[in-house]
Protein backbone atom coordinates (compact mmCIF):
# COMPACT_ATOMS: atom_id res chain seq x y z
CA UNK A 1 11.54 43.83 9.35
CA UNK A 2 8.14 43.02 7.53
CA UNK A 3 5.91 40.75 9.87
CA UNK A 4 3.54 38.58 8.12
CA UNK A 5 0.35 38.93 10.61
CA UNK A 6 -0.17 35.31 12.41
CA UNK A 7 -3.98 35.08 11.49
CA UNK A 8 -3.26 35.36 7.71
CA UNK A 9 -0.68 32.98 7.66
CA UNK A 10 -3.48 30.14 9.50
CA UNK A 11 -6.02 31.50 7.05
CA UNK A 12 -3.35 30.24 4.23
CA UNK A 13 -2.67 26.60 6.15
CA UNK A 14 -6.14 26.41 6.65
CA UNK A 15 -7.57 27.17 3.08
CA UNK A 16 -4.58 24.87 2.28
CA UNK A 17 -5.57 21.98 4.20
CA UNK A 18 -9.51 22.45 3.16
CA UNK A 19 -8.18 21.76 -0.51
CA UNK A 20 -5.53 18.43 0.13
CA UNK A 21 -8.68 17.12 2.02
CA UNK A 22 -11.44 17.57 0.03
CA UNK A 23 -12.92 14.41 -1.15
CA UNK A 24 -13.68 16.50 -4.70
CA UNK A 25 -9.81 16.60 -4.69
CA UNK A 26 -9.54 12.96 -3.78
CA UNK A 27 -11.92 12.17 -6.40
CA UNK A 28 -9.81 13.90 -9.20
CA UNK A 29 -6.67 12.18 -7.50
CA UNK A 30 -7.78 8.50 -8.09
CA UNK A 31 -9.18 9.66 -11.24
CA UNK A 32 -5.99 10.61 -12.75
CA UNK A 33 -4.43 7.58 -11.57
CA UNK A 34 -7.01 4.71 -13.60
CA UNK A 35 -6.51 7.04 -16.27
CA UNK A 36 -3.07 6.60 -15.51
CA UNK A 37 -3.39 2.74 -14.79
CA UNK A 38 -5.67 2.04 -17.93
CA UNK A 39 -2.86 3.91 -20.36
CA UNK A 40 -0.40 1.55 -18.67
CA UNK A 41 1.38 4.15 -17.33
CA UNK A 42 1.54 2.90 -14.25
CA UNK A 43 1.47 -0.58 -12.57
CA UNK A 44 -1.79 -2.23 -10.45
CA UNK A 45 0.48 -2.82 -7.54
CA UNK A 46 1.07 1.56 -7.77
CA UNK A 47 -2.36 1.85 -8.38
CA UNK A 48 -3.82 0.21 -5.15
CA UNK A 49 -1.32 1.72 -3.18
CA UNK A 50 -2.22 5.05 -4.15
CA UNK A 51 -5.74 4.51 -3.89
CA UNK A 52 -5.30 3.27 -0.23
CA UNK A 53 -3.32 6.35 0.74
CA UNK A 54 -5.80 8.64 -0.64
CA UNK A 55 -8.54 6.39 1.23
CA UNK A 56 -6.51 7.48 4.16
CA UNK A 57 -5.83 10.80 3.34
CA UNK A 58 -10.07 11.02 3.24
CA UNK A 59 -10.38 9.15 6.44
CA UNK A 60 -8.04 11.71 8.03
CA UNK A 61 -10.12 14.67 6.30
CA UNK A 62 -13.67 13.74 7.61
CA UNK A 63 -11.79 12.90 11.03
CA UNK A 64 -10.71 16.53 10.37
CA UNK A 65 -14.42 18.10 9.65
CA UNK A 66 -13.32 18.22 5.83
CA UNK A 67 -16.78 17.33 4.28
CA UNK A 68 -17.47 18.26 0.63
């Protein structure tokens, strides 16, 4: 049976993590969403609520040490 070594699979979650976190990610993320919001794709009541959980999802980043 093929073992996956430990330390690559933590370099993967890690990398992973660095990326969901980044506030240039964030940034593109609430981007695409008033894009979305000004082409009335989706509602202002979506909207905010996205752009609170991606305030938290930065909050939890920097908490983190996920800096740009």
């Amino acid at each position: 049976m093929f073992r996956f070594p430990i330390w690559a699979i933590k370099q993967v979650i890690e990398h992973a993590e660095a990326e969901y976190y980044s506030p240039e990610a964030i940034r593109r993320d609430l981007s695409q969403h008033q894009y979305m919001l000004e082409n009335h794709e989706i509602t202002l009541e979506e909207y905010r609520e996205y752009e609170k959980r991606l305030f938290e999802r930065l909050m939890e980043g920097r908490e983190r040490g996920i800096e740009e």
